[in-house]
Protein backbone atom coordinates (compact mmCIF):
# COMPACT_ATOMS: atom_id res chain seq x y z
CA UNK A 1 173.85 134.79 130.92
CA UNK A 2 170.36 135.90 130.05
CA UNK A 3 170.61 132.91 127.68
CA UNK A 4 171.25 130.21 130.09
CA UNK A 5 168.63 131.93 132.74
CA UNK A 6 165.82 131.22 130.30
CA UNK A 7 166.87 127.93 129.18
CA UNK A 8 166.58 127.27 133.35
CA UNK A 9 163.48 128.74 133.08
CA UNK A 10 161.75 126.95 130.47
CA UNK A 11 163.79 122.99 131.03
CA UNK A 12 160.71 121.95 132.72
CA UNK A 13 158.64 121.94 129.74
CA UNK A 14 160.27 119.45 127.90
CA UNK A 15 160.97 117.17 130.35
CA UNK A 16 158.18 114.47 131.07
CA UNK A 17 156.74 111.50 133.21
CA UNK A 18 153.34 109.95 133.06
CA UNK A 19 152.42 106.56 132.83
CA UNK A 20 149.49 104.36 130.89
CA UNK A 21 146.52 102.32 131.61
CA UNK A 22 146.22 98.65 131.11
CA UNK A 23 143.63 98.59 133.93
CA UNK A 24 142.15 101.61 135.92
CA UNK A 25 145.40 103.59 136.08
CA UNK A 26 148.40 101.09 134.80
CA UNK A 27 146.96 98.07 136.75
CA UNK A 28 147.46 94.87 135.66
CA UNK A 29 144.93 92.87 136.38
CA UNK A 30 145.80 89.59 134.80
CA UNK A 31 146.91 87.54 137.63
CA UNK A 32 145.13 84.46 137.09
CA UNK A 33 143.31 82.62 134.18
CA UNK A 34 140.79 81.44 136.81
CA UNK A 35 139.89 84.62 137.65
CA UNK A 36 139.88 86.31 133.99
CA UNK A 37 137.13 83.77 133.58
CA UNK A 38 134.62 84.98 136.34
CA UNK A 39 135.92 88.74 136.11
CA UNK A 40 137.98 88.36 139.68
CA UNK A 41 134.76 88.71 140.70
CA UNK A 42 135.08 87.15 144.53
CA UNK A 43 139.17 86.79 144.03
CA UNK A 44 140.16 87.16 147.89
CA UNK A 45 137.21 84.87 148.78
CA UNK A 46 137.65 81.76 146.37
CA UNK A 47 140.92 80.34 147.26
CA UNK A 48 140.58 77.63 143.96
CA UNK A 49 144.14 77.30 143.63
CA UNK A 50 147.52 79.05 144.64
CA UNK A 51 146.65 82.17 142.42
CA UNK A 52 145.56 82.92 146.05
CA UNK A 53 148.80 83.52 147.19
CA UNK A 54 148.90 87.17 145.01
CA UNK A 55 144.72 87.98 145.64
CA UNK A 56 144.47 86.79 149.57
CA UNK A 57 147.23 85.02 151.01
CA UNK A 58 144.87 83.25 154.34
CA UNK A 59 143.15 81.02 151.05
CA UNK A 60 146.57 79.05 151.14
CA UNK A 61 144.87 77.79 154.09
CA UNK A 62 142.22 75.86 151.77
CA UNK A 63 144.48 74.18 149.39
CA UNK A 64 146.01 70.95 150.47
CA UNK A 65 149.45 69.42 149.60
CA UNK A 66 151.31 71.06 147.03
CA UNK A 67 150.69 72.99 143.76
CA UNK A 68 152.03 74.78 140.83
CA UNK A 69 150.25 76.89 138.74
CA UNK A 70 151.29 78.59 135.31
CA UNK A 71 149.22 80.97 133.94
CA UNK A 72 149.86 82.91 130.75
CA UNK A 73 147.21 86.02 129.32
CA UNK A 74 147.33 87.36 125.48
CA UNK A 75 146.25 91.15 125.48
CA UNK A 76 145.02 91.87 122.29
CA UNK A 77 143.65 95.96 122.98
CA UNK A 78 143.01 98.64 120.25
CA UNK A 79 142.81 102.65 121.04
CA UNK A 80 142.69 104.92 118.13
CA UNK A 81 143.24 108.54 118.29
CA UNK A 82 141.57 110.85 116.49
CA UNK A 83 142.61 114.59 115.96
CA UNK A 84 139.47 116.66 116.40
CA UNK A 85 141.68 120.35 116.27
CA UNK A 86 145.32 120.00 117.96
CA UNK A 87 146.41 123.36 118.28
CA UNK A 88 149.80 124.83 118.88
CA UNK A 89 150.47 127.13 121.56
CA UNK A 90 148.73 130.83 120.59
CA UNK A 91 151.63 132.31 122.41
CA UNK A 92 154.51 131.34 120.48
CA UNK A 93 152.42 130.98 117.18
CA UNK A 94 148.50 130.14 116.41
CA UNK A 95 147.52 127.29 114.25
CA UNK A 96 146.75 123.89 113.59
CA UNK A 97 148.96 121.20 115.25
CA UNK A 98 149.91 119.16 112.49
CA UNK A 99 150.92 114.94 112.17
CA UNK A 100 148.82 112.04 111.89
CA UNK A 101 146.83 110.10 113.70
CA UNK A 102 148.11 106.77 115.09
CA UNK A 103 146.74 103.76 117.31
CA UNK A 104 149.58 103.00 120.16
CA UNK A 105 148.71 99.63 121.18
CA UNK A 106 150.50 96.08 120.15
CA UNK A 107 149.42 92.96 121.56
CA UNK A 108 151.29 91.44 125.00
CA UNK A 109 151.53 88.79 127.00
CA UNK A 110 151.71 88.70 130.99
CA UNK A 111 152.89 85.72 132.79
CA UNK A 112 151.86 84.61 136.35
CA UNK A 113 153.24 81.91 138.29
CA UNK A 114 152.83 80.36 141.71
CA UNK A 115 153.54 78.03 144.67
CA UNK A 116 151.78 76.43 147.32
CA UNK A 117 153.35 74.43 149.52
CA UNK A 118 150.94 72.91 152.91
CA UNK A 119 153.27 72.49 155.92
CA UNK A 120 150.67 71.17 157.94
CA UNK A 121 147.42 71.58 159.49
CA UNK A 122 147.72 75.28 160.77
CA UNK A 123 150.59 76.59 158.54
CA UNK A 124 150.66 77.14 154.10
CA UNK A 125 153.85 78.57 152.53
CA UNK A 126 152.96 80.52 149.00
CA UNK A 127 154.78 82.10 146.47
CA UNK A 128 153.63 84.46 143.44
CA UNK A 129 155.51 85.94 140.52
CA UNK A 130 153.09 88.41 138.57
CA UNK A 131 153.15 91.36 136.72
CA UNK A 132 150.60 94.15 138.77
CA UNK A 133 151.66 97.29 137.32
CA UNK A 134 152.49 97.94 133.67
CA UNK A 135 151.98 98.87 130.18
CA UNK A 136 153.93 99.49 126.89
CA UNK A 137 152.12 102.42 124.05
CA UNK A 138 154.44 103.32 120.91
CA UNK A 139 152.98 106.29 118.74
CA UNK A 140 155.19 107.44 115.81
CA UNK A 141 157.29 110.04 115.50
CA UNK A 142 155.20 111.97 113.00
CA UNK A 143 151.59 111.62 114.58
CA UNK A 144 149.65 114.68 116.03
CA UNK A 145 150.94 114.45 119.32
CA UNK A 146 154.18 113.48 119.43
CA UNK A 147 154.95 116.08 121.95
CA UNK A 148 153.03 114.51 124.60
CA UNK A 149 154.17 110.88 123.90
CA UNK A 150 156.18 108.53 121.26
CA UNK A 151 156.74 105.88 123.70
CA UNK A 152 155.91 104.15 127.14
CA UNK A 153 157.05 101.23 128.54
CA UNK A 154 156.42 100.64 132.39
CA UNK A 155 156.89 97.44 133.79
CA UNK A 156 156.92 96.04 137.17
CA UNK A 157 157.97 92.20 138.33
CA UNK A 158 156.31 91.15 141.93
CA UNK A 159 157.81 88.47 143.68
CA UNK A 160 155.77 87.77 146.87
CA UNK A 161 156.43 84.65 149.17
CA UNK A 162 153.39 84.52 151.68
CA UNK A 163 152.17 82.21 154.21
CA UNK A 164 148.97 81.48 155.73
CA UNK A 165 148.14 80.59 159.60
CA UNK A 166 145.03 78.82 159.94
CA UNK A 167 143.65 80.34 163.59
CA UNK A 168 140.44 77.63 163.71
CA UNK A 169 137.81 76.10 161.34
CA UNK A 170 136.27 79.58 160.52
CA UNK A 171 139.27 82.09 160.37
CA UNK A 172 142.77 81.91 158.33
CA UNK A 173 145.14 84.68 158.12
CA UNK A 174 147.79 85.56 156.16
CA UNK A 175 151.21 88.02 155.48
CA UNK A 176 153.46 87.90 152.34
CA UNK A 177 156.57 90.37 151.68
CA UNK A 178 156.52 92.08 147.89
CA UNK A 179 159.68 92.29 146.36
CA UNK A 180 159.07 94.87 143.25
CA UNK A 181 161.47 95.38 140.36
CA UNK A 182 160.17 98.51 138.24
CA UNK A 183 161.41 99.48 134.83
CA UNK A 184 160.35 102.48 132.84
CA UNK A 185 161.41 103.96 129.45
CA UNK A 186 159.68 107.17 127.98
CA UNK A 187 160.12 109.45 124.87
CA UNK A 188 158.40 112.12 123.18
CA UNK A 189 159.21 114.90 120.58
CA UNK A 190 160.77 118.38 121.48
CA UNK A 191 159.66 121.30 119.50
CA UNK A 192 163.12 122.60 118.70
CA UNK A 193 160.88 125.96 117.32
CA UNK A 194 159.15 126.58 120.69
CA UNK A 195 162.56 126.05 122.22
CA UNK A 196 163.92 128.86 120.14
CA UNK A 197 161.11 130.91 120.40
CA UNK A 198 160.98 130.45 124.38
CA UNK A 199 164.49 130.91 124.58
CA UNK A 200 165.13 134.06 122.26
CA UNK A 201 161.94 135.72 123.20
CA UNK A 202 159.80 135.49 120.44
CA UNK A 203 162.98 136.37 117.91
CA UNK A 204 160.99 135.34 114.88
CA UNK A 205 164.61 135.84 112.66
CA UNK A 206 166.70 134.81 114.60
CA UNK A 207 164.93 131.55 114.53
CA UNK A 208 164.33 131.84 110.64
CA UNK A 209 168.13 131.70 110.25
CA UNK A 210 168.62 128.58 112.40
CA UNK A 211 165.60 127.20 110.29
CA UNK A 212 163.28 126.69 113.35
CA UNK A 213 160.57 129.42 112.39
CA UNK A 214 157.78 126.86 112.02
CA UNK A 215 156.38 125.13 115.18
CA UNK A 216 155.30 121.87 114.75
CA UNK A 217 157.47 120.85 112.00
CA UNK A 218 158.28 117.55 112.48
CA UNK A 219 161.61 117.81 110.33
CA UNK A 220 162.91 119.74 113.07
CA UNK A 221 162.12 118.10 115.86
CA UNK A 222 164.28 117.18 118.86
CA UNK A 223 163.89 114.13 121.28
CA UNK A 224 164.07 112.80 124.76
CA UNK A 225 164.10 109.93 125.86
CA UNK A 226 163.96 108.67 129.92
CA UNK A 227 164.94 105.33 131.46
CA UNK A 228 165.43 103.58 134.45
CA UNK A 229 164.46 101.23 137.07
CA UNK A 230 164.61 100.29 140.90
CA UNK A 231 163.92 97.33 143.29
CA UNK A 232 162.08 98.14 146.39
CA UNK A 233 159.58 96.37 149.01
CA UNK A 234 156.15 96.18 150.15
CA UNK A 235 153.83 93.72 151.92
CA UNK A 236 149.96 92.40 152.01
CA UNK A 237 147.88 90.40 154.32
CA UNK A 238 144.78 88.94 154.38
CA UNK A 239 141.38 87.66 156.20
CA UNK A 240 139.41 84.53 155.66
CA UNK A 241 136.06 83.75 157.70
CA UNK A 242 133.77 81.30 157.20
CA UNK A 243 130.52 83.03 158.18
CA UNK A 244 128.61 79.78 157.53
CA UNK A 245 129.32 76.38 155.21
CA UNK A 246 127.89 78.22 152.38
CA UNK A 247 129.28 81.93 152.84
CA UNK A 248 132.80 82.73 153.14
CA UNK A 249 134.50 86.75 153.45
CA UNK A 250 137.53 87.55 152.23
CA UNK A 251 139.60 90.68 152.56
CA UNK A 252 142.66 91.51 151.86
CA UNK A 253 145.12 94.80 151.62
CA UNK A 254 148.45 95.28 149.40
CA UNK A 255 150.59 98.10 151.12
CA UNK A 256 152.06 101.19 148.31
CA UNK A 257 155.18 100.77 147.17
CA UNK A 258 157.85 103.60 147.00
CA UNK A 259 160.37 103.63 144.10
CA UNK A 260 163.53 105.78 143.87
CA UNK A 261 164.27 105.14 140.04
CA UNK A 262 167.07 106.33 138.47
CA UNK A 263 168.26 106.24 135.27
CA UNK A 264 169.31 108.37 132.47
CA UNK A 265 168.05 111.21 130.31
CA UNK A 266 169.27 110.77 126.60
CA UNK A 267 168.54 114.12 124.37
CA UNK A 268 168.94 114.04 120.70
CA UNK A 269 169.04 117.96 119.22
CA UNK A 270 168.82 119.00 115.53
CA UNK A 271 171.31 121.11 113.82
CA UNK A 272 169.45 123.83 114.50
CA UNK A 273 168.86 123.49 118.08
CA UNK A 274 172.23 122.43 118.93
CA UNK A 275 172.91 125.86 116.61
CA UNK A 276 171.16 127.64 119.39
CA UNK A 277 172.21 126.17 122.49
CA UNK A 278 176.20 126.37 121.70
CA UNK A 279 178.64 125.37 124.73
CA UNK A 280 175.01 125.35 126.81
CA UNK A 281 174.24 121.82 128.73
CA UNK A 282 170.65 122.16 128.51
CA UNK A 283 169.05 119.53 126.57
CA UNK A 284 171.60 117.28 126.92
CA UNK A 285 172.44 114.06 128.44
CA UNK A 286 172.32 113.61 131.93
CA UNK A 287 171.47 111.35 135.03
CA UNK A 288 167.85 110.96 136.00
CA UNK A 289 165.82 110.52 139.71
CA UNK A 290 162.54 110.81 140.45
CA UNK A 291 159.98 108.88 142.86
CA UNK A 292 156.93 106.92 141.83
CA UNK A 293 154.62 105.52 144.94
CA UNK A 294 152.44 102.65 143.47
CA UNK A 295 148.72 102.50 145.23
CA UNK A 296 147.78 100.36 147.68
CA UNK A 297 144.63 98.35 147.42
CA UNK A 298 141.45 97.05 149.79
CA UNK A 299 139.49 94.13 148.50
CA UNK A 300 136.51 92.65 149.95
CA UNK A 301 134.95 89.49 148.42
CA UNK A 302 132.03 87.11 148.93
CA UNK A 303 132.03 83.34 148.09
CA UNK A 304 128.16 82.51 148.48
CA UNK A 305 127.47 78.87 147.87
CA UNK A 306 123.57 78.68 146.60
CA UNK A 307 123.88 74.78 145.57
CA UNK A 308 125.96 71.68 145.09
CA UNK A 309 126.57 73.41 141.40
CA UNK A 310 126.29 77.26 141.55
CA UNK A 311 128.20 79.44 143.51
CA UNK A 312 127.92 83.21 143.77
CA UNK A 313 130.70 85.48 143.62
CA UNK A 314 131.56 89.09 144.02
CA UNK A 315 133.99 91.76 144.75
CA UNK A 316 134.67 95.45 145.77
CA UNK A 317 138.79 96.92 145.35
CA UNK A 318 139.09 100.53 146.09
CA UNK A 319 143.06 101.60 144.68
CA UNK A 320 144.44 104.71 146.28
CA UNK A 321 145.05 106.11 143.13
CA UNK A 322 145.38 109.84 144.71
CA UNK A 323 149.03 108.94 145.31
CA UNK A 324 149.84 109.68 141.81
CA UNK A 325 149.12 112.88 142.12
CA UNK A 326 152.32 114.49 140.76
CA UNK A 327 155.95 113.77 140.32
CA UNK A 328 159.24 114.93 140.49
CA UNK A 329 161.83 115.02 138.58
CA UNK A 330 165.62 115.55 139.23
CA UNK A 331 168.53 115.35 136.91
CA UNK A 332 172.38 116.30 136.58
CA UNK A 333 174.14 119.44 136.54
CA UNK A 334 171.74 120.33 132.79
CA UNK A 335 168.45 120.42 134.40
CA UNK A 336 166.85 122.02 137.77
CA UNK A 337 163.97 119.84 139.10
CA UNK A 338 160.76 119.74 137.56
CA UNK A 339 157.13 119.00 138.85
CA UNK A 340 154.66 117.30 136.73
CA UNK A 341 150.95 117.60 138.27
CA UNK A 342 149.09 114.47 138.24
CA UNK A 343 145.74 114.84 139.91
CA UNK A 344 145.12 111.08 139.66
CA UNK A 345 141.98 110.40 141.95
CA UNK A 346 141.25 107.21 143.93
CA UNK A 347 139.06 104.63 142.21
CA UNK A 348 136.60 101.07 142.68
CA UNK A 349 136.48 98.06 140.92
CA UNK A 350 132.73 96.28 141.34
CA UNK A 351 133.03 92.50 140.33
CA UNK A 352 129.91 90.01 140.18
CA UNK A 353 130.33 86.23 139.25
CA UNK A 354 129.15 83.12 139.17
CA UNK A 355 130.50 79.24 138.86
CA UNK A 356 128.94 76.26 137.42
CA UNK A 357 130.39 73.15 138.80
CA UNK A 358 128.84 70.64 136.14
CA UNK A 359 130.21 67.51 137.14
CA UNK A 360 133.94 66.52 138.65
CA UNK A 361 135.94 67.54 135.38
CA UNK A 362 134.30 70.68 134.42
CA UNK A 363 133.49 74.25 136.01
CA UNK A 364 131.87 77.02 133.76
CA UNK A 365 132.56 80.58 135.26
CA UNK A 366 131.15 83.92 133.91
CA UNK A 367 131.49 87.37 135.42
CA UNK A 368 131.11 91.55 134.71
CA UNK A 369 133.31 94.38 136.27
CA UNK A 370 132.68 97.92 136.14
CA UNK A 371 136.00 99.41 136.33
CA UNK A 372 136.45 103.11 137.45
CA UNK A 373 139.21 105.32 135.73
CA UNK A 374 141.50 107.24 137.95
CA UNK A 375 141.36 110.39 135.36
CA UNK A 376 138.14 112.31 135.51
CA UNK A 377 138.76 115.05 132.77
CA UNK A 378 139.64 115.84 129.19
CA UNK A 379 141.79 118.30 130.50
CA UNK A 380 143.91 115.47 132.75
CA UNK A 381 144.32 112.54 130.53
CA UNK A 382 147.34 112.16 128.50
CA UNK A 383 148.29 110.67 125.42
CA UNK A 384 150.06 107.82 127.79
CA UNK A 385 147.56 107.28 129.62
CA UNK A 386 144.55 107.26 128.17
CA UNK A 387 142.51 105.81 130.63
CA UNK A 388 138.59 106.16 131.17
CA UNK A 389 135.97 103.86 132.97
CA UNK A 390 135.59 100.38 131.52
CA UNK A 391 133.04 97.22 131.90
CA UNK A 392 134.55 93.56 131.66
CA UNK A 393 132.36 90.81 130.03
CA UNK A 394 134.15 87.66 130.68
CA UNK A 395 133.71 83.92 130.59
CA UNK A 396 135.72 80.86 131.24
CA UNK A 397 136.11 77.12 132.19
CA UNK A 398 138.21 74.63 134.07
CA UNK A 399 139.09 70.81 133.02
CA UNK A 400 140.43 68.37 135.74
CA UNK A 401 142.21 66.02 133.41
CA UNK A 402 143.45 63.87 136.32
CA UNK A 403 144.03 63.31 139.85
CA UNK A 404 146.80 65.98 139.68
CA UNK A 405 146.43 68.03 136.66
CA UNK A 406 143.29 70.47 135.53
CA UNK A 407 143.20 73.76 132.98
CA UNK A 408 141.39 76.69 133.41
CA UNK A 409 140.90 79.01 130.42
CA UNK A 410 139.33 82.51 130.36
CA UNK A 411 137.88 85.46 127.88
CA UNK A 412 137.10 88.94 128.36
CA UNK A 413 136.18 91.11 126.41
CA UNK A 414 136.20 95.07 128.20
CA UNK A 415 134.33 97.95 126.61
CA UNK A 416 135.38 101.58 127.20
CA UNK A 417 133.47 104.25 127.90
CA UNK A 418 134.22 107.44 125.58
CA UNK A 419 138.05 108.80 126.10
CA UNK A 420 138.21 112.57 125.23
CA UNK A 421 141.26 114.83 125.24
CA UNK A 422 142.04 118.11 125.84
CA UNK A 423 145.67 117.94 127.28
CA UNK A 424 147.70 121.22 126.77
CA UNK A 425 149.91 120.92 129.96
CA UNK A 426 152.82 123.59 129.23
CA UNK A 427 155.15 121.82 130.98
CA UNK A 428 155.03 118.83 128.76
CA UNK A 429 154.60 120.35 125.63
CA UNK A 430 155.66 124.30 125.42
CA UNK A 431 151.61 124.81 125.26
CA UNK A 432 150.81 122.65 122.48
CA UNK A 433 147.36 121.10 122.82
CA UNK A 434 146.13 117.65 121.86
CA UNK A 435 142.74 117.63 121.41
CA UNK A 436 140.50 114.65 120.35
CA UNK A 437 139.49 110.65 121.42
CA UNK A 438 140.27 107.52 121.55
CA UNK A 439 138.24 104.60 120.73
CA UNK A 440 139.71 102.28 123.31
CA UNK A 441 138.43 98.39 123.12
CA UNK A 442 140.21 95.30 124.53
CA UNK A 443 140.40 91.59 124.47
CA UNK A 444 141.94 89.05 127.07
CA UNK A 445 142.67 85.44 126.52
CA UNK A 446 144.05 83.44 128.98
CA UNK A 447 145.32 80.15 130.20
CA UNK A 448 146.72 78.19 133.04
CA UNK A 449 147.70 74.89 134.09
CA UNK A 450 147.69 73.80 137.56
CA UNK A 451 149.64 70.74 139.20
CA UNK A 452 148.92 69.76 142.34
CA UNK A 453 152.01 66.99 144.17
């Protein structure tokens, strides 16, 4: 009995959830190759082509007839860790954490695609397929802190048919329904000698003679691994006034989106462990819930026309980040719930932009972002999501190559600012801290192809 009452007691330190940072938080913001190329610096303002449909759905009101656009981005990022004193927890045994260190990163690819469709003068039909959420990080299962993380895969599939209402020369509106498919796997390593140490009380030989004595040996480490998914809905709308022939306001909101997931919780225990636990069902398989409420987002945009050729462009998105702020976990008969703190804060995007329309083929864009991170401290960024402010440097072109074909390709380039960590959340780890940086650096190419019909 007093067995199973600790291993009740302690279950929520081995059991985690957190998620990683493509943009601030685990945006992504690669929804168009047109707007890689300027930064999405003016995005719910521009209305260029049916990319509009995911940024501001009233710009469907701009376009005319009927267009497809394809739009594929190459993510090419790097973020090295490295160990500057990982510690084990004092508690259960001072001392250097031990493993290597790792980078977590692999280049992706994120597809976009859209549909306009004009029904006539007061009334657009859109439709968007993107990727706005998501991230994938694979450490191994030696490095320093494999505790904390081994892998993360989160993504999430938008499908949003929208539809603009053109109210008079000046004003459009629009409303689009999200349907979200989310799908999340994560794993990290168990210390299967903190779990005997937690569990027997500090019984130094009892542990000796299961052969878990040492903490932080990876020879004798357990794992867990989490997965599942859910489909759920959401909506946006947006605002488009023409202030004057030369200025035009955008603004646009994308509502948060609740998912139940479920899924599974797949334990694998060492000899030694599964020595200890006997006939017990903790740390074994069992059925997985939890919630996860993804932000909702403001954007206001400018389209300022200075000239025949140059046009201005900028951009302000505040994300309610603060909605991650923790999350909880339930599972089968093994495991009570558990609470994971978050303390994600809200954050801004700034965007500034400009386009060069050279002649009727070719348009030049160029643009810079400051992105803010939703994780403020050291102390709150994990070894999934290490996320920290960022600047975008980006530049781009379009090609009309006929009547009813054109290309836009775009480049950015986003520095990160410094990425420390000191994360020694117990109930990931058993106490175990990870302490040191990441150099974080990343490079976007994209491309699209639009066809207007």
């Amino acid at each position: 009995m007093l067995l199973t009452k600790r291993i009740f007691a302690i279950s929520i330190f081995t059991i985690i959830i957190t998620s990683n940072a493509n943009a601030a938080g685990f945006t992504s913001s690669y929804n168009s190759a047109s707007g890689v190329g300027s930064a999405f610096a003016g995005a719910s303002a521009i209305a260029e082509d049916a990319s509009t449909t995911f940024y501001n759905p009233a710009g469907l009101s701009k376009l005319d007839g009927n267009q497809v656009v394809v739009a594929g981005h190459y993510a090419s990022p790097s973020a090295g860790f490295t160990n500057n004193g990982s510690a084990r927890n004092p508690a259960l045994g001072a001392g250097a954490l031990s493993g290597e260190n790792d980078d977590p990163t692999d280049p992706g690819f994120i597809p976009n695609l859209y549909y306009a469709n004009k029904l006539n003068d007061q009334w657009t039909f859109g439709l968007g397929i993107t990727v706005p959420f998501g991230n994938a990080t694979e450490y191994s299962d030696t490095w320093v802190g494999r505790y904390h993380a081994t892998k993360t895969e989160i993504t999430v599939l938008n499908i949003n048919p929208s539809a603009s209402f053109k109210v008079n020369d000046k004003l459009s509106a629009g409303f689009g329904v999200n349907v979200q498919y989310a799908d999340a796997t994560l794993a990290n390593q168990i210390d299967s000698a903190a779990v005997c140490l937690k569990l027997t009380g500090n019984d130094i030989a009892t542990c000796t003679g299961l052969g878990l004595a040492t903490l932080g040996n990876a020879a004798t480490d357990s794992s867990v691994s989490l997965a599942g998914d859910n489909w759920s809905l959401g909506w946006n709308i947006g605002l488009l006034y023409d202030i004057s022939d030369a200025t035009r306001l955008g603004v646009a909101y994308r509502s948060n989106v609740k998912h139940e997931v479920s899924g599974t919780a797949d334990f694998t225990r060492t000899a030694g462990l599964e020595a200890l636990l006997g006939a017990s069902t903790a740390f074994a398989d069992s059925g997985m819930t939890t919630e996860i409420t993804l932000p909702e987002t403001l954007s206001l945009s400018v389209h300022q026309t200075l000239s025949p050729k140059w046009t201005m462009l900028g951009d302000v998105t505040w994300t309610k980040w603060s909605r991650f702020d923790k999350i909880v976990v339930n599972y089968g008969s093994a495991h009570p719930t558990s609470t994971l703190q978050q303390n994600w804060e809200d954050s801004l995007r700034y965007s500034l932009g400009v386009n060069y329309q050279a002649d009727a083929k070719w348009i030049y864009r160029a643009g810079l972002a400051f992105d803010e991170s939703a994780i403020s401290t050291a102390e709150k960024r994990s070894a999934r999501t290490p996320d920290t402010n960022r600047t975008w440097l980006s530049f781009g072109f379009g090609y009309k190559m006929s009547a009813t074909s054109s290309i836009d390709v775009g480049y950015t380039h986003i520095f990160f600012d410094d990425a420390p960590i000191n994360n020694s959340d117990a109930t990931n780890t058993f106490g175990h801290t990870l302490t040191g940086s990441y150099d974080i650096s990343a490079d976007i190419f994209s491309a699209q192809f639009n066809w207007d019909f």
